[in-house]
N, C-alpha and C. Protein backbone atom coordinates (compact mmCIF):
# COMPACT_ATOMS: atom_id res chain seq x y z
N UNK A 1 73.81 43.15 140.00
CA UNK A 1 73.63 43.60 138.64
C UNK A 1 73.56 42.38 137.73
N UNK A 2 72.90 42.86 136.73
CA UNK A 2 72.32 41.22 135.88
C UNK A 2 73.74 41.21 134.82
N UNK A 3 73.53 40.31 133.86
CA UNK A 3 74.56 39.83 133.07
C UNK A 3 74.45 40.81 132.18
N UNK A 4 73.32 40.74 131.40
CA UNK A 4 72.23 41.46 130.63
C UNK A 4 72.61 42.63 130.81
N UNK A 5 72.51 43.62 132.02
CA UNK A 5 72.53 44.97 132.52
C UNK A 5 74.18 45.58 132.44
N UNK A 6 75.12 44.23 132.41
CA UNK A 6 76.78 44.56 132.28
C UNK A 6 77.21 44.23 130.87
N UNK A 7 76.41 44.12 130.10
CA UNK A 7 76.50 43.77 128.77
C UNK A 7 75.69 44.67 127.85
N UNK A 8 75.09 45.48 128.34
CA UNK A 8 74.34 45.98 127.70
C UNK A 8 74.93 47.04 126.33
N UNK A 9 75.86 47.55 127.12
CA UNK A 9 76.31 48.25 126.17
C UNK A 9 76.99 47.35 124.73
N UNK A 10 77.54 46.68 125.30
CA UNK A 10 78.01 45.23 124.40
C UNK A 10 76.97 44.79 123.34
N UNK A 11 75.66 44.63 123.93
CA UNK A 11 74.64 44.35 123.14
C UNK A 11 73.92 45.21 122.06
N UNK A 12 74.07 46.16 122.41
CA UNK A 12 73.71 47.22 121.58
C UNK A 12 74.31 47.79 120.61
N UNK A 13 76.04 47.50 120.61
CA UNK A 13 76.56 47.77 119.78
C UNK A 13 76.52 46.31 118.57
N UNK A 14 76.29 45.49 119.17
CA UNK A 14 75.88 43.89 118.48
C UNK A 14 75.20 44.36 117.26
N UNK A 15 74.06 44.54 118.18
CA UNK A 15 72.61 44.51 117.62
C UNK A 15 72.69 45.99 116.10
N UNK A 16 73.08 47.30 116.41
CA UNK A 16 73.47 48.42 115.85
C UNK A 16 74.19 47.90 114.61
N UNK A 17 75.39 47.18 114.76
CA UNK A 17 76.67 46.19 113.95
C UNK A 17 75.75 45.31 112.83
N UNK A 18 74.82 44.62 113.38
CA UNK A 18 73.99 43.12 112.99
C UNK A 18 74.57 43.09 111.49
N UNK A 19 73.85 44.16 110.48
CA UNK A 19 73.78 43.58 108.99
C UNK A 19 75.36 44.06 108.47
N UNK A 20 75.87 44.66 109.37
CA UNK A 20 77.16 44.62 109.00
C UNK A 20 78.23 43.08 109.09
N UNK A 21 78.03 42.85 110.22
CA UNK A 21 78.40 41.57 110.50
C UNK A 21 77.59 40.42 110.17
N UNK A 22 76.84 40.54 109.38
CA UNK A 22 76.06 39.48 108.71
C UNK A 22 76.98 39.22 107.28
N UNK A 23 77.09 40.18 106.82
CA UNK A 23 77.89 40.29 105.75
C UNK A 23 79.44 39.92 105.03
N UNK A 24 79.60 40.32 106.12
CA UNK A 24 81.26 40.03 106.82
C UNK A 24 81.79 38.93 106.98
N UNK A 25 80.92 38.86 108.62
CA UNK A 25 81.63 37.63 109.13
C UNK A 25 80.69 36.75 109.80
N UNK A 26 79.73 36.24 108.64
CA UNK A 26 78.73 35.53 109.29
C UNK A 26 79.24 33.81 109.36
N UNK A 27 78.96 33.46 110.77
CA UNK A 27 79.25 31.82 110.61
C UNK A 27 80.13 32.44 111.90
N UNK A 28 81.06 33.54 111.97
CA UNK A 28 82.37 33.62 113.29
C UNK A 28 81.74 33.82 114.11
N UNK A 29 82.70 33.65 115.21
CA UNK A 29 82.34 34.39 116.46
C UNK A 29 83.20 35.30 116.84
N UNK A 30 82.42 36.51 117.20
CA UNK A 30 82.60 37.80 117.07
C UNK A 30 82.60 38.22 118.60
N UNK A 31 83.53 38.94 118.94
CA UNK A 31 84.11 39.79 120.25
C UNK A 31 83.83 40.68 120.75
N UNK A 32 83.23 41.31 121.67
CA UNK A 32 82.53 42.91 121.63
C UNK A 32 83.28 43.37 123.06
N UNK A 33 83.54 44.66 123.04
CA UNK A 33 84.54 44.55 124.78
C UNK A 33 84.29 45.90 125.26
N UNK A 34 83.13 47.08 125.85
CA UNK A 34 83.28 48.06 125.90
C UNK A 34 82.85 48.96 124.97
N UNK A 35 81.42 48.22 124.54
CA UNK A 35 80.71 48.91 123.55
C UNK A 35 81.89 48.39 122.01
N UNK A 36 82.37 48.42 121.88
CA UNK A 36 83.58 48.26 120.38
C UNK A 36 84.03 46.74 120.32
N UNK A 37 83.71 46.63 118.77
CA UNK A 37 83.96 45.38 118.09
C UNK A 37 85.32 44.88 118.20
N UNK A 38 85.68 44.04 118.62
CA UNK A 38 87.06 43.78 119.25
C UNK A 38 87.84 42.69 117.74
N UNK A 39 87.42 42.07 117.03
CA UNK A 39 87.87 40.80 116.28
C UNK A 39 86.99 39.56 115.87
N UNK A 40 86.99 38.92 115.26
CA UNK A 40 86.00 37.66 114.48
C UNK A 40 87.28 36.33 114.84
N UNK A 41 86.35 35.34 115.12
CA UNK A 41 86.97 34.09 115.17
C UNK A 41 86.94 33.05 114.63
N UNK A 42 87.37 31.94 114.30
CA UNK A 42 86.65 30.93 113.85
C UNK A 42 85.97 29.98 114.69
N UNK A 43 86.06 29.90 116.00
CA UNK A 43 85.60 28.93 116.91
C UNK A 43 85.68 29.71 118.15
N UNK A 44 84.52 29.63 118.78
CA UNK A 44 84.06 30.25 120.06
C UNK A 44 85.56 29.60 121.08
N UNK A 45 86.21 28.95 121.04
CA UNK A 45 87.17 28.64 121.71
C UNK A 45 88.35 29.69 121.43
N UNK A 46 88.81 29.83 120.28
CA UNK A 46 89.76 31.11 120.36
C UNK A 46 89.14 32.38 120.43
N UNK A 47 87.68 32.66 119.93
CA UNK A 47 87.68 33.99 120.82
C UNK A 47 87.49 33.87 122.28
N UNK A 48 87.05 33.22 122.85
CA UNK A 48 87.20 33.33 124.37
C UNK A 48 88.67 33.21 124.69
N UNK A 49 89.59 32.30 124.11
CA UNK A 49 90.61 32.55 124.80
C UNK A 49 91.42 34.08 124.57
N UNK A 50 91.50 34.64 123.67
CA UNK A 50 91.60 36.05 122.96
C UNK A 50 91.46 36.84 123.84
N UNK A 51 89.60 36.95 124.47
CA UNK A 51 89.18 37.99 125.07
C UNK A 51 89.67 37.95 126.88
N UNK A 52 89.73 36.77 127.06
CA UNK A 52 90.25 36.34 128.54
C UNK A 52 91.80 36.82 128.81
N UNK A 53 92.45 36.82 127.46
CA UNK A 53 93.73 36.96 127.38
C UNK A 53 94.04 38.70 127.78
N UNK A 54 92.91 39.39 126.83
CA UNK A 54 92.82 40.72 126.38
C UNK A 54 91.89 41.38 128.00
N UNK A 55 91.13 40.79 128.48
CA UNK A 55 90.04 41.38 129.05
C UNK A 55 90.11 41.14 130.67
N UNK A 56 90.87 39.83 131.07
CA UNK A 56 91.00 39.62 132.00
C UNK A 56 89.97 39.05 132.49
N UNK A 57 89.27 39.78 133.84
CA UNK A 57 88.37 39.70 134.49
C UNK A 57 87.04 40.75 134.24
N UNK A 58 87.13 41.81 132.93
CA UNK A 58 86.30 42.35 132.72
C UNK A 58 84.85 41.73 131.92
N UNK A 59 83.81 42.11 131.83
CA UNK A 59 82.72 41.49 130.85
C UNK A 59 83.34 41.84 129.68
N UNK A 60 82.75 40.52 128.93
CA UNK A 60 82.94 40.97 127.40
C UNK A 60 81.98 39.88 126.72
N UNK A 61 81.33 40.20 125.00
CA UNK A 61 80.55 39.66 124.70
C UNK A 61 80.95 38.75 123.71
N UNK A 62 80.50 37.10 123.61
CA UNK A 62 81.22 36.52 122.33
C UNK A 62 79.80 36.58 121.29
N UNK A 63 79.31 36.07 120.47
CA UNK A 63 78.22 35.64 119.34
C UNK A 63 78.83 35.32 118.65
N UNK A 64 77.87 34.75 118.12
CA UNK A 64 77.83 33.66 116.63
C UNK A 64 77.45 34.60 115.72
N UNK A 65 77.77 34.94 114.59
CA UNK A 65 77.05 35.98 113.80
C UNK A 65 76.49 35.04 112.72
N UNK A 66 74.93 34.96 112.70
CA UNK A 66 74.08 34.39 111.91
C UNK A 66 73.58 33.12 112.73
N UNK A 67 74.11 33.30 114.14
CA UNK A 67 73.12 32.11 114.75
C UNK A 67 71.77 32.25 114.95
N UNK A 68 71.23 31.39 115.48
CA UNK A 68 69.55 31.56 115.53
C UNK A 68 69.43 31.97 116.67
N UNK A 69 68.40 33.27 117.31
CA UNK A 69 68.46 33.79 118.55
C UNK A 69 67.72 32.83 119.34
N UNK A 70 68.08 33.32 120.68
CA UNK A 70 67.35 32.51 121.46
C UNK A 70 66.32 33.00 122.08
N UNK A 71 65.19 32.39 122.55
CA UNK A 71 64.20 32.62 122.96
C UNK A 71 63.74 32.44 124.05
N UNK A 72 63.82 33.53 125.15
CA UNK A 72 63.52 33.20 126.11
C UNK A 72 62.16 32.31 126.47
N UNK A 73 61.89 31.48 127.23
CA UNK A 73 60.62 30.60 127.58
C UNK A 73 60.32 30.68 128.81
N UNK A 74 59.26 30.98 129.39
CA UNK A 74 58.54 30.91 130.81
C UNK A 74 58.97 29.18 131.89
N UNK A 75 59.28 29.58 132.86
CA UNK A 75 59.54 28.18 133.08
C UNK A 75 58.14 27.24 133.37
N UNK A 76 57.12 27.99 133.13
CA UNK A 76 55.94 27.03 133.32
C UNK A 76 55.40 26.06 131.86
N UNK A 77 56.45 26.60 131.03
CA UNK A 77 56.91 25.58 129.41
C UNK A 77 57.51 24.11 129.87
N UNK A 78 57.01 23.31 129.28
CA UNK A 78 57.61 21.86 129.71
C UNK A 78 57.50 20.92 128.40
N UNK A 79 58.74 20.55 127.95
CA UNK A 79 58.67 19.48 126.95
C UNK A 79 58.83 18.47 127.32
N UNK A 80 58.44 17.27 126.86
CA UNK A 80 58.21 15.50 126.78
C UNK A 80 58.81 15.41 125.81
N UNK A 81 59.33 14.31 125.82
CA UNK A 81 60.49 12.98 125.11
C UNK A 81 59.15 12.46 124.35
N UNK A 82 59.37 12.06 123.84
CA UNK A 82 58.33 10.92 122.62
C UNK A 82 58.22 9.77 123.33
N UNK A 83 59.03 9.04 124.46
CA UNK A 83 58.80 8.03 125.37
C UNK A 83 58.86 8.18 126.72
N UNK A 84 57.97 9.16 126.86
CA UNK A 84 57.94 9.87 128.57
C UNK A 84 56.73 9.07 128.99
N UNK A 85 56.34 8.36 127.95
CA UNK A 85 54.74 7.75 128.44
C UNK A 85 55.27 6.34 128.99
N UNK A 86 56.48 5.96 128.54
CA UNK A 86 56.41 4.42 128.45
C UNK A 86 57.29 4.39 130.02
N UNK A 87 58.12 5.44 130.59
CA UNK A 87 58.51 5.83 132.11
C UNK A 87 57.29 5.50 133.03
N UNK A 88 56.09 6.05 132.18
CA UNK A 88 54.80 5.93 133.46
C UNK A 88 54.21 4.74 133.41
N UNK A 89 54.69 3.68 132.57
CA UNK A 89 53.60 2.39 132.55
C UNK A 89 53.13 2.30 131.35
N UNK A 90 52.88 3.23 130.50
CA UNK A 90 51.98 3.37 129.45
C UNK A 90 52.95 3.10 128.39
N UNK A 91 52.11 2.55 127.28
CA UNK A 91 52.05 2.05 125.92
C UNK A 91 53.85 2.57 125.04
N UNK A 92 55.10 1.99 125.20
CA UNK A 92 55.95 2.65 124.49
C UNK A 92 55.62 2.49 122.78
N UNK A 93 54.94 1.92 122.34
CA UNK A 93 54.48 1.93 120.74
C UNK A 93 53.24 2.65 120.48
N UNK A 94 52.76 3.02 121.05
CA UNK A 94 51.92 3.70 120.83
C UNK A 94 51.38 4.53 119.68
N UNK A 95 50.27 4.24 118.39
CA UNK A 95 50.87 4.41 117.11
C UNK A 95 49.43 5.67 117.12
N UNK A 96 49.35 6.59 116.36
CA UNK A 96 48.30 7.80 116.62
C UNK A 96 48.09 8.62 114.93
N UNK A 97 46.90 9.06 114.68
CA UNK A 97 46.46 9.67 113.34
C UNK A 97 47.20 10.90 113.78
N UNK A 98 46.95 11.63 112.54
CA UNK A 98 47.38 12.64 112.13
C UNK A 98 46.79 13.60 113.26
N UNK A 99 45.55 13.28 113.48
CA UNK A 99 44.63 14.37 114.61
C UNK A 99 44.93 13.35 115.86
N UNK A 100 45.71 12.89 116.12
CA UNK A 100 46.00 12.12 117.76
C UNK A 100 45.01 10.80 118.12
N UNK A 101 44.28 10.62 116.90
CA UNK A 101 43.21 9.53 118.01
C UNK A 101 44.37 8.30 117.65
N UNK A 102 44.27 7.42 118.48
CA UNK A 102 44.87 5.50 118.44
C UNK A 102 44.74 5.03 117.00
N UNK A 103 45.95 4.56 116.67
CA UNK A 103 45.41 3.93 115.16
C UNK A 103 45.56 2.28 115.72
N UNK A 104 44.66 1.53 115.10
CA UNK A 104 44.28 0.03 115.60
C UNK A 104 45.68 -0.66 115.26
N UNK A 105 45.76 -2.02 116.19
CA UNK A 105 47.11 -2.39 116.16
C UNK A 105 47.00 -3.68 115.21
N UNK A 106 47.91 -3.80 114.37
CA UNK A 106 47.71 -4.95 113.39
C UNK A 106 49.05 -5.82 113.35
């Protein structure tokens, strides 16, 4: 069973909650345990210790309320460093226009 699939209910009550807890207690991190809003934290460190305390070995959900979601990405997505060229041999100064062509070196 996925993480996702044991959380689900967790998530949904999140998501249902959202502009409530935007309001509230945006910036905390927020506890979800069994579908129901469990408490707000100030640091993802005391609610996990809270819910570990409270929950044991059961799932439970932490968030950030007002963080930026995340986005899942295909793993055939690949980002470069700004000096991944100069690893291969190639040019680490390498200076470029606005549209990518070489700007002359002076």
């Amino acid at each position: 069973m996925t993480a996702k699939h044991v959380l689900a209910k967790d998530i949904a009550a999140f998501e249902q909650m959202k502009a409530e807890l935007l309001q509230h207690y945006n910036g905390k991190f927020i506890v979800f345990h069994d579908g129901q809003f469990q408490g707000s934290f100030d640091s993802f460190d005391n609610a996990a210790r809270d819910a570990v305390k409270r929950f044991r070995d059961t799932p439970f959900l932490i968030r950030q309320v007002g963080a930026p979601e995340v986005m899942p990405m295909p793993a055939s997505v690949r980002f470069r460093t700004v000096n991944e060229n100069s690893r291969r041999g190639g040019n680490r100064s390498r200076r470029v226009s606005a549209d990518n062509r070489p700007l002359p070196r002076w």
